[in-house]
N, C-alpha and C. Protein backbone atom coordinates (compact mmCIF):
# COMPACT_ATOMS: atom_id res chain seq x y z
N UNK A 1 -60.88 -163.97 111.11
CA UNK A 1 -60.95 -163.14 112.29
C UNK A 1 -59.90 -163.63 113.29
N UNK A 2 -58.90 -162.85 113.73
CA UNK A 2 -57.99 -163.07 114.99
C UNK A 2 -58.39 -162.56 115.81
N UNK A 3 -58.39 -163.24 116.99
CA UNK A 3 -58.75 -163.00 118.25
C UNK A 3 -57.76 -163.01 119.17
N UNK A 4 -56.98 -161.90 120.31
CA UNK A 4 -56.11 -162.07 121.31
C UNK A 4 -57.02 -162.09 122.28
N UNK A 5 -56.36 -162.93 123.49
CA UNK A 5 -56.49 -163.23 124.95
C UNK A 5 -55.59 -163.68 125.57
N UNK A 6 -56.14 -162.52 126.89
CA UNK A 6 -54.82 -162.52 127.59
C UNK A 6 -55.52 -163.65 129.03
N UNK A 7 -55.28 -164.56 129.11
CA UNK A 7 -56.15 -165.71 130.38
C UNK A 7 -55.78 -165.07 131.90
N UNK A 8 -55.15 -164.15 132.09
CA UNK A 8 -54.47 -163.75 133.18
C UNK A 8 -53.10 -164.50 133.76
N UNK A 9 -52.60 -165.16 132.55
CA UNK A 9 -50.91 -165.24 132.72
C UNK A 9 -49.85 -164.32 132.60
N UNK A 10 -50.41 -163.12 131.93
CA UNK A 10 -49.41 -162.38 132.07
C UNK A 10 -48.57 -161.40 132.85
N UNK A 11 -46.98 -161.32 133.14
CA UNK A 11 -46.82 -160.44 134.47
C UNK A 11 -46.01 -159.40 134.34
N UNK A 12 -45.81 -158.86 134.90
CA UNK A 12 -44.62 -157.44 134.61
C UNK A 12 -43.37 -159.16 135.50
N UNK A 13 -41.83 -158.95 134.45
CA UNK A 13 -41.31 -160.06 134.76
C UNK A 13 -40.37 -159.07 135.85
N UNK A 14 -39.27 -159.92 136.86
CA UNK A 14 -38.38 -159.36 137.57
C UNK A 14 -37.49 -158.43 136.83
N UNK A 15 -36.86 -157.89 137.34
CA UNK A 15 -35.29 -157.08 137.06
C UNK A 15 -34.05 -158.34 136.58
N UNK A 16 -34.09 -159.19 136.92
CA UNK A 16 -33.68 -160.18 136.12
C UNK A 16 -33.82 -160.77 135.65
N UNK A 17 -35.05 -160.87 134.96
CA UNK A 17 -35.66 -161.36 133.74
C UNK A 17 -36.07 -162.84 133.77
N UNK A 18 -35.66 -163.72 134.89
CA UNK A 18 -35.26 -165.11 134.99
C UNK A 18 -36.67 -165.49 135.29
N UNK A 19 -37.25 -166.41 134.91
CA UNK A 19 -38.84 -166.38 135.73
C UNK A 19 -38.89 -168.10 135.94
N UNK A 20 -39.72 -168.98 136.64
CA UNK A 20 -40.20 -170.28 137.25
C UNK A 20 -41.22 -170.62 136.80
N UNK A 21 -42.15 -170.00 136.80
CA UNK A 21 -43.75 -170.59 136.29
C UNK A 21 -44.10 -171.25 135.29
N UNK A 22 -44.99 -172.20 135.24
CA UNK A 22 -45.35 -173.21 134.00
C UNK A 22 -46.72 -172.91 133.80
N UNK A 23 -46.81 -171.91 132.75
CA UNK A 23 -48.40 -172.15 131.98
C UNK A 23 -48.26 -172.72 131.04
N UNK A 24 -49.41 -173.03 130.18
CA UNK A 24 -49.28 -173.12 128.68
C UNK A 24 -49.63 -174.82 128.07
N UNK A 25 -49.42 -174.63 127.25
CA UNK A 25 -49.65 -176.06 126.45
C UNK A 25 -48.37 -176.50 126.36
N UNK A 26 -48.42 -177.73 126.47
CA UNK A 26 -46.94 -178.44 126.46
C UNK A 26 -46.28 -178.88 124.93
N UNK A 27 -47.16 -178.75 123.72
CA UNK A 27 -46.69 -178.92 122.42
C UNK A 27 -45.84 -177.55 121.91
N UNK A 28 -46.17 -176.04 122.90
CA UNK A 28 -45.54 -175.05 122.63
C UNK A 28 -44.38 -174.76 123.60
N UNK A 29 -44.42 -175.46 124.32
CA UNK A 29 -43.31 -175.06 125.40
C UNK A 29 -41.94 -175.46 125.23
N UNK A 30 -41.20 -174.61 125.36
CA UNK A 30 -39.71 -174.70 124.91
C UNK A 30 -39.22 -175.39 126.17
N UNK A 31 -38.19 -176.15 125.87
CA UNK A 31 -37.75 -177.57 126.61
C UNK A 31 -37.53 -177.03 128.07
N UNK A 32 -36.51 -175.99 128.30
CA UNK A 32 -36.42 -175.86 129.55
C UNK A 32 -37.42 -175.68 130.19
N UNK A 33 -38.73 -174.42 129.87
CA UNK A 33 -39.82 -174.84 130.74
C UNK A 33 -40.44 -176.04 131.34
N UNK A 34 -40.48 -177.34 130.05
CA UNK A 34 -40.71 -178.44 130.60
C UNK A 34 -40.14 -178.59 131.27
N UNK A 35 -38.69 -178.51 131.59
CA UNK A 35 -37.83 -179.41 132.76
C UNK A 35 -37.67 -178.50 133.55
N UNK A 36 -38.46 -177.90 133.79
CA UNK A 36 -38.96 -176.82 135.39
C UNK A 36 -37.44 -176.06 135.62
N UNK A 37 -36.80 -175.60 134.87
CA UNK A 37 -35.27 -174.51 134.79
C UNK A 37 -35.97 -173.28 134.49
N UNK A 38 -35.40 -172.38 135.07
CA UNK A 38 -35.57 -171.25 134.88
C UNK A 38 -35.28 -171.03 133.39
N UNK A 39 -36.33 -169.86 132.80
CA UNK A 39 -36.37 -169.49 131.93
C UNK A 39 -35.94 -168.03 131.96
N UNK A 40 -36.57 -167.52 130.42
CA UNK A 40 -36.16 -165.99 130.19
C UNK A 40 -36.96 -165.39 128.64
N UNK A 41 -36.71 -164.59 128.13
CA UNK A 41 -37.94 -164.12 126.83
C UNK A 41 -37.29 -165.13 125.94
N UNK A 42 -36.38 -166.13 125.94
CA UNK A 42 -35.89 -167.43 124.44
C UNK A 42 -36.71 -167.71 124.67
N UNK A 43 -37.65 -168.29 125.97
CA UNK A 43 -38.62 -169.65 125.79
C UNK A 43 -39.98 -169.01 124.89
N UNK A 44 -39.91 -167.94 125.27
CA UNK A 44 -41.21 -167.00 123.96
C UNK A 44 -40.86 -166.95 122.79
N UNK A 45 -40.18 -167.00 122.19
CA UNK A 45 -39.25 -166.92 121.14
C UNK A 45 -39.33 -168.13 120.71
N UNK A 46 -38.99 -168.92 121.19
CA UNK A 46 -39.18 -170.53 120.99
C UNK A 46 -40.83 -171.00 120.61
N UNK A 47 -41.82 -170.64 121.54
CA UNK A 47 -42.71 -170.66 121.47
C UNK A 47 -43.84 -170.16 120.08
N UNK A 48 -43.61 -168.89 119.87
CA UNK A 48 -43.64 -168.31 118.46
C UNK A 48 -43.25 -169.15 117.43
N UNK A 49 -41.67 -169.42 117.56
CA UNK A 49 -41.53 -170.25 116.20
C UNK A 49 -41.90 -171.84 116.35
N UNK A 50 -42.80 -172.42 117.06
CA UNK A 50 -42.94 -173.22 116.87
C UNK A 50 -44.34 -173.01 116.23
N UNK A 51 -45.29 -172.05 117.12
CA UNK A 51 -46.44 -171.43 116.67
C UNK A 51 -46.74 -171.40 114.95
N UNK A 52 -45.88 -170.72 114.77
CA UNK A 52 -45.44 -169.92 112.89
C UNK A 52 -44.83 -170.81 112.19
N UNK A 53 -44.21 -172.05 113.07
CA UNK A 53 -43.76 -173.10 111.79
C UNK A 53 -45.17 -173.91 111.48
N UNK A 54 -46.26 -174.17 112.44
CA UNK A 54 -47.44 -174.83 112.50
C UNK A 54 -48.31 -174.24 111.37
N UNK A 55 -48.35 -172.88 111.45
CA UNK A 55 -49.35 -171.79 110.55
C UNK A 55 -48.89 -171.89 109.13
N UNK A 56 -47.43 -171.79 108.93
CA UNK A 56 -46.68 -171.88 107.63
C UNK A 56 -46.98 -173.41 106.73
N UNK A 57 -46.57 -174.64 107.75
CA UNK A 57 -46.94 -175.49 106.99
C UNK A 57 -48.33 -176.34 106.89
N UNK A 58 -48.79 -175.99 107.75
CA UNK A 58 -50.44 -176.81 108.01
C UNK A 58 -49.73 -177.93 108.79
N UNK A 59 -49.13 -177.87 109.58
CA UNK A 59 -48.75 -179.56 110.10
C UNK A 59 -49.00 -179.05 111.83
N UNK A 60 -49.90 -179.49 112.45
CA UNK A 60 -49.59 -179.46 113.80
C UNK A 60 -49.16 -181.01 114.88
């Protein structure tokens, strides 16, 4: 059974796509979020494949 939830992080992003905010777990977070730089949809992207490399091999 998969289950989605949305915790109330999600936002309609700016017109420039650039965003500041730090949610999340820090084993999924793509580096620049850690180092508090503006981000953009890579760090989701990043996030995913770290997600799907975890699921693929059994290794978290």
């Amino acid at each position: 059974v998969v289950k989605v939830a949305d915790f109330g992080v999600a936002r309609v992003k700016t017109q420039s796509g650039v965003m500041t905010a730090e949610t999340g777990t820090y084993r999924w977070m793509a580096p620049e979020v850690i180092e508090h730089k503006p981000y953009d949809h890579k760090a989701d992207v990043f996030s995913f494949g770290v997600v799907l490399w975890e699921l693929l091999t059994g290794k978290v």
